[in-house]
PDB file of N, CA and C in Angstrom:
ATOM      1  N   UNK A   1     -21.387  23.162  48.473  1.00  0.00           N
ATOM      2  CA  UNK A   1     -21.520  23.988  47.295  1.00  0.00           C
ATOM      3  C   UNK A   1     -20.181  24.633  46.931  1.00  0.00           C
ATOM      4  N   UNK A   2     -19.381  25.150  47.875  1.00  0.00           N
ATOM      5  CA  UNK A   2     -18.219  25.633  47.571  1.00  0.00           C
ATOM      6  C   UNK A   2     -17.105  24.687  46.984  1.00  0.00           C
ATOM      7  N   UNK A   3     -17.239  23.396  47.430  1.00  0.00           N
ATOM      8  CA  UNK A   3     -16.092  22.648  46.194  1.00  0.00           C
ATOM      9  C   UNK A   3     -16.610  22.523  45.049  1.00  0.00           C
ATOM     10  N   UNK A   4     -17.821  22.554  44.693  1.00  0.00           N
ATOM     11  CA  UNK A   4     -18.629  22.607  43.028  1.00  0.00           C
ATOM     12  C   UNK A   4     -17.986  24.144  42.461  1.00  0.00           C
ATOM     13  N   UNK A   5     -17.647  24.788  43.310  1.00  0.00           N
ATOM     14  CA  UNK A   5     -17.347  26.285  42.528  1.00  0.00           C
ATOM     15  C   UNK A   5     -16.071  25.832  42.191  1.00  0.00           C
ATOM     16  N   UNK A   6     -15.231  25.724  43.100  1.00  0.00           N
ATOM     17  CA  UNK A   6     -13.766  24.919  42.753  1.00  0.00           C
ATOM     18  C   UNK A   6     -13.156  24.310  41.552  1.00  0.00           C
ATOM     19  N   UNK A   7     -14.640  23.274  41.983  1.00  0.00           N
ATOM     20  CA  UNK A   7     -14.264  22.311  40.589  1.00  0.00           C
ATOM     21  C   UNK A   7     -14.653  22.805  39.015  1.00  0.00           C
ATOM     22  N   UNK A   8     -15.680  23.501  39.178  1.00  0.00           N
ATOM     23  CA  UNK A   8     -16.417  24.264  37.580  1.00  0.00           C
ATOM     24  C   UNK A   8     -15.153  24.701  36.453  1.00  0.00           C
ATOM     25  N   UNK A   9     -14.763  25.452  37.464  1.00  0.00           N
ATOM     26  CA  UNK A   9     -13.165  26.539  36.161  1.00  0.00           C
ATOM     27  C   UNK A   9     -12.041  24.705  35.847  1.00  0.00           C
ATOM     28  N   UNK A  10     -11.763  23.974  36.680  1.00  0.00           N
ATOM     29  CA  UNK A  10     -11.021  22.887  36.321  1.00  0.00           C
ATOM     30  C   UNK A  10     -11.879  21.876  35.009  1.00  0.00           C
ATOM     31  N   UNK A  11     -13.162  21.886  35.589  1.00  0.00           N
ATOM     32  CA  UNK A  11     -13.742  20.980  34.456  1.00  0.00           C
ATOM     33  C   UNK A  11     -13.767  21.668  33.185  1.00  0.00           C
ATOM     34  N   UNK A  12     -14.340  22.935  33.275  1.00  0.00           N
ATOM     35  CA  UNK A  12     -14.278  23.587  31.627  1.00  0.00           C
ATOM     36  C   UNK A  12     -12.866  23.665  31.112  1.00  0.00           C
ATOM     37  N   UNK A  13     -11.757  24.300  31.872  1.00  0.00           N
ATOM     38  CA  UNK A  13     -10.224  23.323  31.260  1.00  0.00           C
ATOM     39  C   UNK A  13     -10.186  22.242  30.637  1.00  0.00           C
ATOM     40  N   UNK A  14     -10.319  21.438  31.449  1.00  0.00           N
ATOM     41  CA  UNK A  14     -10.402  20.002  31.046  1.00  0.00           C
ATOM     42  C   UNK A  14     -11.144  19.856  29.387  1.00  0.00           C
ATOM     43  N   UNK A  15     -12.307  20.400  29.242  1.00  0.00           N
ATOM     44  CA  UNK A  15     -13.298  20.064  28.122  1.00  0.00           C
ATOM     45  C   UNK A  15     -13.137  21.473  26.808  1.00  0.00           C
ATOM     46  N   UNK A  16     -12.499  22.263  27.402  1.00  0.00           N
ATOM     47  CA  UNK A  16     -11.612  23.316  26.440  1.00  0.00           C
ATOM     48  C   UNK A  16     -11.024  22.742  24.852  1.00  0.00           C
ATOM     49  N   UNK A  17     -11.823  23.014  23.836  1.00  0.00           N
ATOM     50  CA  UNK A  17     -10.971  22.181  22.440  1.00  0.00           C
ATOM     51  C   UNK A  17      -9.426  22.132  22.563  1.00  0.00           C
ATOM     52  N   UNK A  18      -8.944  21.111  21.839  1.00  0.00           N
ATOM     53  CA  UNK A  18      -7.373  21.053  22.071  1.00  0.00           C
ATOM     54  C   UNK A  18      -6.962  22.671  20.829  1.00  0.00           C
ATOM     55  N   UNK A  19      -6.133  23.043  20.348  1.00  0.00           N
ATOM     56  CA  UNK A  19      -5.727  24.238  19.764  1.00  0.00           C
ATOM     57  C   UNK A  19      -5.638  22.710  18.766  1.00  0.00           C
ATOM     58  N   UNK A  20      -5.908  23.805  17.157  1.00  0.00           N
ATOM     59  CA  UNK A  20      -5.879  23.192  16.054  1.00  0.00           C
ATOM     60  C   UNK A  20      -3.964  22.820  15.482  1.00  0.00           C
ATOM     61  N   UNK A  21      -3.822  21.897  15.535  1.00  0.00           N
ATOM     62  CA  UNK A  21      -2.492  21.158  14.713  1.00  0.00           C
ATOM     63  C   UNK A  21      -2.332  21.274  13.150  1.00  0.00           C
ATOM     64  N   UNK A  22      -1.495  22.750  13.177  1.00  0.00           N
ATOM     65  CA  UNK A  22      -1.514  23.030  11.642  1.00  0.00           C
ATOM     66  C   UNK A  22      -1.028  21.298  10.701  1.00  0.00           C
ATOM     67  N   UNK A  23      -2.068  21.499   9.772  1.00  0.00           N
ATOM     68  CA  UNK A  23      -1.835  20.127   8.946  1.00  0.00           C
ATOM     69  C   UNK A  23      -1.345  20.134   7.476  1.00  0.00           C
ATOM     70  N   UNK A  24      -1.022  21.599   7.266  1.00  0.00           N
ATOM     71  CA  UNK A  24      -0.809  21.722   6.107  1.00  0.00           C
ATOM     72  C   UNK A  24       1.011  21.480   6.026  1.00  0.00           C
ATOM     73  N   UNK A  25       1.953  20.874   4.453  1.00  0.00           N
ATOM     74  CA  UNK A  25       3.202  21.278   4.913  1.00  0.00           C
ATOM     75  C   UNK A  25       3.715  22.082   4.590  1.00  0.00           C
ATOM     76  N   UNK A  26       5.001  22.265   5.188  1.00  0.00           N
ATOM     77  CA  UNK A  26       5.749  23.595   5.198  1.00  0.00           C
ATOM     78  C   UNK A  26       6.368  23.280   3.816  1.00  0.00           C
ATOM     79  N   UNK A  27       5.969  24.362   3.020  1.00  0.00           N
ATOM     80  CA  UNK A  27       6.600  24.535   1.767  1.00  0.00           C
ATOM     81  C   UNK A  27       8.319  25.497   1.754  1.00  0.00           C
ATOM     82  N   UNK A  28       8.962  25.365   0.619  1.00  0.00           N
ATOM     83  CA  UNK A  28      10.343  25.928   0.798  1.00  0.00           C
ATOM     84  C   UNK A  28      10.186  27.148   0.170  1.00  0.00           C
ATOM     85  N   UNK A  29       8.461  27.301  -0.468  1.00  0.00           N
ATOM     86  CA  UNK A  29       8.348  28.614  -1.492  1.00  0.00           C
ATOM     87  C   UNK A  29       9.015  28.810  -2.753  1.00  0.00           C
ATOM     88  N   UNK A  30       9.141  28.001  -3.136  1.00  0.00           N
ATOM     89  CA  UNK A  30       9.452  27.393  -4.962  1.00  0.00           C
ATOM     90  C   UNK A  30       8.199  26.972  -5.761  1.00  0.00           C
ATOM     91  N   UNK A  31       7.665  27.698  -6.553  1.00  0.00           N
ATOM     92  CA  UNK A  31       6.275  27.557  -7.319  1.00  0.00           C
ATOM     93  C   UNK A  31       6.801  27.442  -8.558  1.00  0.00           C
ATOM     94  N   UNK A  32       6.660  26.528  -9.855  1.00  0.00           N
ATOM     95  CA  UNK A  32       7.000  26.976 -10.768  1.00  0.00           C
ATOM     96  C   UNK A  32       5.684  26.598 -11.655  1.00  0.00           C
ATOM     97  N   UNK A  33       5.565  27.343 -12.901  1.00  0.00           N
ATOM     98  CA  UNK A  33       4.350  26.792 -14.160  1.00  0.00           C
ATOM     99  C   UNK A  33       5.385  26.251 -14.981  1.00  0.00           C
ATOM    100  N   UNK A  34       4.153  25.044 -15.369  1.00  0.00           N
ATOM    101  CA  UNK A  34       5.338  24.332 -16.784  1.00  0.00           C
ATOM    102  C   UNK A  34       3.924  24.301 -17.725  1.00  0.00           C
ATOM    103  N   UNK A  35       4.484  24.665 -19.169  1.00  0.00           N
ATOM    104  CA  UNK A  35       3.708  24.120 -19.974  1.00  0.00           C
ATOM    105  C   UNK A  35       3.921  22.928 -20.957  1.00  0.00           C
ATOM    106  N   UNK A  36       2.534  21.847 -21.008  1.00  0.00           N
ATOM    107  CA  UNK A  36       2.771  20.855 -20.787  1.00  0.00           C
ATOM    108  C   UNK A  36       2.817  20.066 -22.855  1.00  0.00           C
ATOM    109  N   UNK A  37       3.572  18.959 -23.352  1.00  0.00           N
ATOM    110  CA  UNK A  37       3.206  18.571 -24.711  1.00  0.00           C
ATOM    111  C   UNK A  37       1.792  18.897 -24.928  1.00  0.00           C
ATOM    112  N   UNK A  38       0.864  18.379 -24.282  1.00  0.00           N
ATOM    113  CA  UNK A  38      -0.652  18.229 -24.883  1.00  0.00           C
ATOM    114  C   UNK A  38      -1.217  19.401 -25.119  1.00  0.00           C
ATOM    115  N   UNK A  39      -0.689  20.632 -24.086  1.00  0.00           N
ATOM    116  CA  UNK A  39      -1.324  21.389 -23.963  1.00  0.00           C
ATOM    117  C   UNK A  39      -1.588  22.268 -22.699  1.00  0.00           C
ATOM    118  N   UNK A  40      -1.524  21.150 -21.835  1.00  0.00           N
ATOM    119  CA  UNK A  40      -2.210  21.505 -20.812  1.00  0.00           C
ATOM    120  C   UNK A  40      -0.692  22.653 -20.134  1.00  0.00           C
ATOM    121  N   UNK A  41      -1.771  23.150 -18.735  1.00  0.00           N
ATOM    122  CA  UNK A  41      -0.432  24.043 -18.000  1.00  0.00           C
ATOM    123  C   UNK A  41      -0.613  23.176 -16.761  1.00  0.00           C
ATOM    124  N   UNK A  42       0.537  23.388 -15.675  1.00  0.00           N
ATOM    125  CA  UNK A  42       0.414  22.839 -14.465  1.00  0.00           C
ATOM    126  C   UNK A  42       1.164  23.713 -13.571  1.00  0.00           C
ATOM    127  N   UNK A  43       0.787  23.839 -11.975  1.00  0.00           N
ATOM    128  CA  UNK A  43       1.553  24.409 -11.833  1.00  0.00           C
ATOM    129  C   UNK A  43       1.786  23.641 -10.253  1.00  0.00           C
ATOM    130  N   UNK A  44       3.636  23.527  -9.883  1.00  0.00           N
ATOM    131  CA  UNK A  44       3.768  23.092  -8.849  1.00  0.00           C
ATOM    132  C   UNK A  44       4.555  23.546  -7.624  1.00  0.00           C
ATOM    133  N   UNK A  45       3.937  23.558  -6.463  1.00  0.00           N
ATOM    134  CA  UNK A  45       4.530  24.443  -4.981  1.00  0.00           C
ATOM    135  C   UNK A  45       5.306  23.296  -4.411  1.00  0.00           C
ATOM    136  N   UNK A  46       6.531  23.258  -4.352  1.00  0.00           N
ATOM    137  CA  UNK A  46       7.544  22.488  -3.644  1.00  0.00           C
ATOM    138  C   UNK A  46       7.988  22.537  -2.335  1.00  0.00           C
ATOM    139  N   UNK A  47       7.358  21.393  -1.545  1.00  0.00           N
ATOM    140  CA  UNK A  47       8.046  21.731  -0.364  1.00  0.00           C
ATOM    141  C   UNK A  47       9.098  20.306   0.004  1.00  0.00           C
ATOM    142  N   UNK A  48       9.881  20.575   1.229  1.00  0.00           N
ATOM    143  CA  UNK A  48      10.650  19.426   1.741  1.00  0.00           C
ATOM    144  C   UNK A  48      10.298  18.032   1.415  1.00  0.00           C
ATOM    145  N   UNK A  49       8.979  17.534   1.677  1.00  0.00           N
ATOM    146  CA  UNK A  49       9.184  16.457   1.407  1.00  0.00           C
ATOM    147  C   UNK A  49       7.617  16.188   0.689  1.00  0.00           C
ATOM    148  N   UNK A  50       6.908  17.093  -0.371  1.00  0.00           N
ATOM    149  CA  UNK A  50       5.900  17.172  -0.804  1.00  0.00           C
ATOM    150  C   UNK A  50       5.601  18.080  -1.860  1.00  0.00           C
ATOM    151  N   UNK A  51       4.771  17.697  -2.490  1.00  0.00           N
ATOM    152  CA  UNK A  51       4.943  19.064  -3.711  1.00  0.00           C
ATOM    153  C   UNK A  51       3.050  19.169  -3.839  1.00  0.00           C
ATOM    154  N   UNK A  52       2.551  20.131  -4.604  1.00  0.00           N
ATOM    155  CA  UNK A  52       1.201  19.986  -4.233  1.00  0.00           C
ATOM    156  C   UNK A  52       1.469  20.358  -6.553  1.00  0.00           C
ATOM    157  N   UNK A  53       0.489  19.585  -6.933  1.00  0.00           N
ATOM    158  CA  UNK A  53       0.810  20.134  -8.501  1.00  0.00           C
ATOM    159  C   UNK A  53      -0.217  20.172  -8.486  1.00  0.00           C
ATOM    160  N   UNK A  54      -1.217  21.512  -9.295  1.00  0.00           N
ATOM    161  CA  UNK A  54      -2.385  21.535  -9.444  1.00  0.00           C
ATOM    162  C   UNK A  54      -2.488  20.875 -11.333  1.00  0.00           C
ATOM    163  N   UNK A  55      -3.454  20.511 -11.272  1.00  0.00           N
ATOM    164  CA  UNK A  55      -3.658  19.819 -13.130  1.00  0.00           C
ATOM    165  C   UNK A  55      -4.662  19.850 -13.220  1.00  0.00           C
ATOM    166  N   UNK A  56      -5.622  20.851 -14.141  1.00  0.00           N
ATOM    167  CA  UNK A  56      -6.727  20.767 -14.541  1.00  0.00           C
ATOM    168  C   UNK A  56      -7.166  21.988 -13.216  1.00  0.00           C
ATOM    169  N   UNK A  57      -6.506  22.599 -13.222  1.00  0.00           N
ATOM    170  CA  UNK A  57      -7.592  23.644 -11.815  1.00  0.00           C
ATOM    171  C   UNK A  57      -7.595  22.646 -10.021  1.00  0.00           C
ATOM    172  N   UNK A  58      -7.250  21.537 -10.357  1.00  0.00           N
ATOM    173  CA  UNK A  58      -7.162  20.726  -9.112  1.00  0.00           C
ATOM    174  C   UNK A  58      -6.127  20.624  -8.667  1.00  0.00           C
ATOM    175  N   UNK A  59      -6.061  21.000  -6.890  1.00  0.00           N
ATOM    176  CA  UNK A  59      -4.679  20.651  -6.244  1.00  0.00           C
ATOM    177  C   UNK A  59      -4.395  19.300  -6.013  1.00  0.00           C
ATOM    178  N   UNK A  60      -3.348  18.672  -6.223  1.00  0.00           N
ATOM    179  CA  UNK A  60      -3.019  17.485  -5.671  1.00  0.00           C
ATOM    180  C   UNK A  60      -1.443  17.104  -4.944  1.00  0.00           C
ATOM    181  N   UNK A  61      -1.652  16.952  -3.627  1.00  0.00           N
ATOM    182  CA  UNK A  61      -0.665  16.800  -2.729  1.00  0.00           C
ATOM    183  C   UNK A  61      -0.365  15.544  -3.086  1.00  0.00           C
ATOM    184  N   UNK A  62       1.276  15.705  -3.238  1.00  0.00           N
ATOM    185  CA  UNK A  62       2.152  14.427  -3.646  1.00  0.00           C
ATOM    186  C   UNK A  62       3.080  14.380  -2.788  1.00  0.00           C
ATOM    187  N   UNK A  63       4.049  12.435  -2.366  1.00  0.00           N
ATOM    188  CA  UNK A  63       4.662  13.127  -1.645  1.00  0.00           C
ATOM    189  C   UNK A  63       6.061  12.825  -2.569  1.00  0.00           C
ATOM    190  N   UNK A  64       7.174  12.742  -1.717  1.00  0.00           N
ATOM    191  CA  UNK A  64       8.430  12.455  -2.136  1.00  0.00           C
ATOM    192  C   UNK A  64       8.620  11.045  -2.300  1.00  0.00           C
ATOM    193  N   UNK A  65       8.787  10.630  -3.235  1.00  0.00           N
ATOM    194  CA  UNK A  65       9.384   9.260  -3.980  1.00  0.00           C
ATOM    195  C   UNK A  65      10.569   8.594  -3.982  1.00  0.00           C
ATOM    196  N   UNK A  66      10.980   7.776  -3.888  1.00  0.00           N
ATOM    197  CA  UNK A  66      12.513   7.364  -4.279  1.00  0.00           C
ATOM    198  C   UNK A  66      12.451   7.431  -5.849  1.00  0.00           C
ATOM    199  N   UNK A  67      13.936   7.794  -6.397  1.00  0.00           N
ATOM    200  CA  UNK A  67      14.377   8.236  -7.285  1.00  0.00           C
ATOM    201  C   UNK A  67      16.017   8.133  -8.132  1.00  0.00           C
ATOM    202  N   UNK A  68      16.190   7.168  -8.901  1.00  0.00           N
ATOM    203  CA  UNK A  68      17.098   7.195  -9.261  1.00  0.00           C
ATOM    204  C   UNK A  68      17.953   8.528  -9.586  1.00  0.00           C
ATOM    205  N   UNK A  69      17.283   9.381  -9.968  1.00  0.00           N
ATOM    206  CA  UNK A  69      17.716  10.676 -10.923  1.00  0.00           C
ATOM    207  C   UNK A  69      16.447  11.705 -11.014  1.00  0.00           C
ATOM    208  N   UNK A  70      16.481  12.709 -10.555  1.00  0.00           N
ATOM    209  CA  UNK A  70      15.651  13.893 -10.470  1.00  0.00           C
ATOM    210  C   UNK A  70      14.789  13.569  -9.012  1.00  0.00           C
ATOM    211  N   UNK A  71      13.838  14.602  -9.087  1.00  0.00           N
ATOM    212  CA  UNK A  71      12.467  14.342  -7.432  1.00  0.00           C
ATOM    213  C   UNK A  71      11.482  13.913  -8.272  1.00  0.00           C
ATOM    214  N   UNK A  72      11.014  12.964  -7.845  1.00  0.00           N
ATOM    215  CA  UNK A  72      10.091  12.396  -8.507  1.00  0.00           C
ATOM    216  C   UNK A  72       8.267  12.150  -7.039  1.00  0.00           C
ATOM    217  N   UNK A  73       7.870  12.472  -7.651  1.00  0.00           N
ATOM    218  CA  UNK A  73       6.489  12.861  -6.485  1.00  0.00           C
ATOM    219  C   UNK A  73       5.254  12.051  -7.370  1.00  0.00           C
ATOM    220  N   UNK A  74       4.362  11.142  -5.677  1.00  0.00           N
ATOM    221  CA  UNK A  74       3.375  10.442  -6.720  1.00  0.00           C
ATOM    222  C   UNK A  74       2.313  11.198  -5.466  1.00  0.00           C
ATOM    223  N   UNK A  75       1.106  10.523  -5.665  1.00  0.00           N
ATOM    224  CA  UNK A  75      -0.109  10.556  -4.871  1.00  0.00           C
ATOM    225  C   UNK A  75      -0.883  11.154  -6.221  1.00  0.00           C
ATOM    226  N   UNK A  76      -2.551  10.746  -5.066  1.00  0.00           N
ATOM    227  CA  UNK A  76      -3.853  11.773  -5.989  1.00  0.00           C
ATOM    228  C   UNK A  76      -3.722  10.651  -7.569  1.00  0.00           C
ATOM    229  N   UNK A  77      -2.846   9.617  -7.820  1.00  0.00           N
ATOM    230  CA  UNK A  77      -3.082   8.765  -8.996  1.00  0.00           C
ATOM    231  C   UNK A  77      -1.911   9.291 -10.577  1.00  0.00           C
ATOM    232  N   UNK A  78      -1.621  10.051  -9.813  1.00  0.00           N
ATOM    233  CA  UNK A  78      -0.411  11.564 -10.566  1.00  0.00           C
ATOM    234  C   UNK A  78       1.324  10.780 -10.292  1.00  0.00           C
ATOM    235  N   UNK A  79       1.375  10.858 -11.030  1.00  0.00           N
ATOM    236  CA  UNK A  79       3.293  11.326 -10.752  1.00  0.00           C
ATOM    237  C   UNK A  79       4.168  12.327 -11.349  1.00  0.00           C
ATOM    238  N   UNK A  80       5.067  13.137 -10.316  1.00  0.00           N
ATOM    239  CA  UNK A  80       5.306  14.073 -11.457  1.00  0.00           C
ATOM    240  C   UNK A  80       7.057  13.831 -11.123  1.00  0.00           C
ATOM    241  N   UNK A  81       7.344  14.040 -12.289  1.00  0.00           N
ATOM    242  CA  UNK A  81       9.252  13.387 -12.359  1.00  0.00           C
ATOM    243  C   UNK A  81       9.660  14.874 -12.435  1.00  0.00           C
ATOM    244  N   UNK A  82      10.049  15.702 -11.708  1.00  0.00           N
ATOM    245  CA  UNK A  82      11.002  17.159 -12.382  1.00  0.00           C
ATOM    246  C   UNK A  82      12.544  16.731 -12.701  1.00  0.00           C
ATOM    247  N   UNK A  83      12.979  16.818 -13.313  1.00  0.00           N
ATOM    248  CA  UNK A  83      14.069  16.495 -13.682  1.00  0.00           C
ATOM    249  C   UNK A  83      15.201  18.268 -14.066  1.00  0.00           C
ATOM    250  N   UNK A  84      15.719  18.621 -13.128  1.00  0.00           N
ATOM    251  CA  UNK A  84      16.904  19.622 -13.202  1.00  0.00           C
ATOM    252  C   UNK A  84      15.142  20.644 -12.802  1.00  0.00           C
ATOM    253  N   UNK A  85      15.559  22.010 -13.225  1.00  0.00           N
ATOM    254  CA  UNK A  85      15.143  23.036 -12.798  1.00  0.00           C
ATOM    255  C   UNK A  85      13.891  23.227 -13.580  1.00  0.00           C
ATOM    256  N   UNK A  86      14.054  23.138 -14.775  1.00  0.00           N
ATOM    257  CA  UNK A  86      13.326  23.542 -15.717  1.00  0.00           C
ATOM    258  C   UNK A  86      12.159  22.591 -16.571  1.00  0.00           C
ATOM    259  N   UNK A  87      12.646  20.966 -16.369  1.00  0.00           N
ATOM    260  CA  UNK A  87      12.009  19.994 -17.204  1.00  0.00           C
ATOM    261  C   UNK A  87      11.284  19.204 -15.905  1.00  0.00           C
ATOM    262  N   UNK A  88      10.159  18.134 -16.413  1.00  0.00           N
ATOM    263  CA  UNK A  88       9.281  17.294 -16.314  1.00  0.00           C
ATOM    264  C   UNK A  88       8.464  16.488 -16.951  1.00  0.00           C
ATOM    265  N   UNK A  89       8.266  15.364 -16.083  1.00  0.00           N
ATOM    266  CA  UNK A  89       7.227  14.349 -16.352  1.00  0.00           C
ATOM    267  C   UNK A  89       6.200  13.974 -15.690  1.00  0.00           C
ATOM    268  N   UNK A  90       4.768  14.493 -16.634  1.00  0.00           N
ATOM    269  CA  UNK A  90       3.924  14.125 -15.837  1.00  0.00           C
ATOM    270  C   UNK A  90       3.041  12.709 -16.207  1.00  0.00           C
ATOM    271  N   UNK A  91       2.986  12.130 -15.322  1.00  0.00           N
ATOM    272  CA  UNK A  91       2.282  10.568 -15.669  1.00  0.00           C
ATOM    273  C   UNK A  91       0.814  10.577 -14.581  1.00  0.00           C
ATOM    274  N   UNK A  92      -0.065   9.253 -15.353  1.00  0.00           N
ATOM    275  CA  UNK A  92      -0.851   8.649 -14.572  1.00  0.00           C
ATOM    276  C   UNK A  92      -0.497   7.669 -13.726  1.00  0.00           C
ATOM    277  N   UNK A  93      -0.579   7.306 -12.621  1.00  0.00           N
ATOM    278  CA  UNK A  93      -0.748   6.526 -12.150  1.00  0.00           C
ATOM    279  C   UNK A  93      -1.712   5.369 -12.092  1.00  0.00           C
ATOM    280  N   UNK A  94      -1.608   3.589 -12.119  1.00  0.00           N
ATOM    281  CA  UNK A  94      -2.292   2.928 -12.519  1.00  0.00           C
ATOM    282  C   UNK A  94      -2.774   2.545 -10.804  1.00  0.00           C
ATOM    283  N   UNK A  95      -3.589   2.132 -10.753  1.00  0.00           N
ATOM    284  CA  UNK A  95      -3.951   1.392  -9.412  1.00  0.00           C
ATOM    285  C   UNK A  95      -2.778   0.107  -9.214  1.00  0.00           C
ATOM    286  N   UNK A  96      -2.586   0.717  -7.657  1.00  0.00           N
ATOM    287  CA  UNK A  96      -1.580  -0.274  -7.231  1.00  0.00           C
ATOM    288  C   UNK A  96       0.045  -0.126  -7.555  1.00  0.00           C
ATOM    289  N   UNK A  97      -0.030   0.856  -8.697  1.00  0.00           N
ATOM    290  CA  UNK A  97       2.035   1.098  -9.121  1.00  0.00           C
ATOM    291  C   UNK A  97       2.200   2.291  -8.326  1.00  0.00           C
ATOM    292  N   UNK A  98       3.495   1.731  -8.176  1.00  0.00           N
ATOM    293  CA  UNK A  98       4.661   2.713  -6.958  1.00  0.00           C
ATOM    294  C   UNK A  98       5.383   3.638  -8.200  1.00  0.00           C
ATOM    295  N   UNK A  99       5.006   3.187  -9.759  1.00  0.00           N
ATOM    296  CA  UNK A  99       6.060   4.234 -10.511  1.00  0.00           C
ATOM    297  C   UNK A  99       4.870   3.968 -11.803  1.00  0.00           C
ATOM    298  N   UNK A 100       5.086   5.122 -12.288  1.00  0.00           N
ATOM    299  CA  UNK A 100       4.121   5.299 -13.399  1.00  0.00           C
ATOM    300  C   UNK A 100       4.561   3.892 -15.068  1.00  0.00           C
ATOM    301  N   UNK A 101       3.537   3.288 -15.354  1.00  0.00           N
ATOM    302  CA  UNK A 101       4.008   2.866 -16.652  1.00  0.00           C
ATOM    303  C   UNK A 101       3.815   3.127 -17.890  1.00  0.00           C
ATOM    304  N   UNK A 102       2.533   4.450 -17.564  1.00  0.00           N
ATOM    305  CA  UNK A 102       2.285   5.240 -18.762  1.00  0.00           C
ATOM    306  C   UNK A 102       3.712   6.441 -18.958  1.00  0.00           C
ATOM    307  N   UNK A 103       3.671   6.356 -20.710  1.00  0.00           N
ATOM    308  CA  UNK A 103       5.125   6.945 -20.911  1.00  0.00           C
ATOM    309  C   UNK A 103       4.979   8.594 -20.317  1.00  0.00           C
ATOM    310  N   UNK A 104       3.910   9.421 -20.016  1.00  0.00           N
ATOM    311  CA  UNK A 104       3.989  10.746 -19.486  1.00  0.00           C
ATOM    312  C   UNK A 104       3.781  11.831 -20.554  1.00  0.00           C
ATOM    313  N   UNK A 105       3.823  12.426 -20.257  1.00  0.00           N
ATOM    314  CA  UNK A 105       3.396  13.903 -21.211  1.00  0.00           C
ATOM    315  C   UNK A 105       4.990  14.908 -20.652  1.00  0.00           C
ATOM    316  N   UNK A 106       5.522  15.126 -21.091  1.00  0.00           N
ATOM    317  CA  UNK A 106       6.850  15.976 -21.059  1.00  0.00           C
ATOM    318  C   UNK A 106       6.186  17.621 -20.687  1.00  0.00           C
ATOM    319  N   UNK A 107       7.054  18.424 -19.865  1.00  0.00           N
ATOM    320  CA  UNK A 107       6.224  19.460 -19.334  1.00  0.00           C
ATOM    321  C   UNK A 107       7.885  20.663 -19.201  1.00  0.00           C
ATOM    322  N   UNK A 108       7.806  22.245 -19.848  1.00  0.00           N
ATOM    323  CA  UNK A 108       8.787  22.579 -19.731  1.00  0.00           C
ATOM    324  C   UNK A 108       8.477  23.753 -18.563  1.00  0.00           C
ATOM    325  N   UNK A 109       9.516  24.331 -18.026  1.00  0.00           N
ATOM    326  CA  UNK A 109       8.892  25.217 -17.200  1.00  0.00           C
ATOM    327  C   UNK A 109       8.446  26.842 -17.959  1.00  0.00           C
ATOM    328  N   UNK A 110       7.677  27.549 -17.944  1.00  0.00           N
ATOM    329  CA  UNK A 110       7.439  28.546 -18.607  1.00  0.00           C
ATOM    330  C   UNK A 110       7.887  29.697 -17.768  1.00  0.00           C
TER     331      UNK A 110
END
């Protein structure tokens, strides 16, 4: 009976949840609103290698793109082109494209 006591505190270790692996990313804390041609507003949290742009009340995590010229961020079916500080492009994404071929809705920062 006394090695069952032994062993009890090692097994509940053992079966102890692992600690949760923050999954969210580390943002650089750059938020900006742009308002958009159509109308619409958007607003996007920039981090290192991800930007999260909400559109329509919905968040959507994007990540970092290759880019001739400006950061350009896709995912969620979205792409958003910022171009310098203040300007953007926001596009749809078609199933299957790595770069938007709809021409975008132009977006300034407010």
């Amino acid at each position: 009976m006394r090695c069952c006591n032994l062993l009890l505190p090692l097994m509940l270790v053992a079966c102890a949840p692992e600690p949760a692996v923050p999954s969210a990313p580390a943002f650089n804390g750059l938020s900006s609103r742009y308002s958009c041609s159509d109308g619409r507003m958007i607003e996007v949290l920039y981090g290192a290698e991800v930007a999260v742009v909400t559109i329509n009340g919905e968040p959507i995590q994007m990540k970092l793109a290759p880019s001739a010229d400006g950061a350009r961020y896709s995912g969620g079916g979205w792409q958003w082109w910022g171009k310098g500080e203040r300007d953007g492009l926001l596009s749809s994404l078609m199933i299957g494209e790595k770069v938007a071929s709809a021409p975008g809705i132009s977006c300034h920062a407010s």
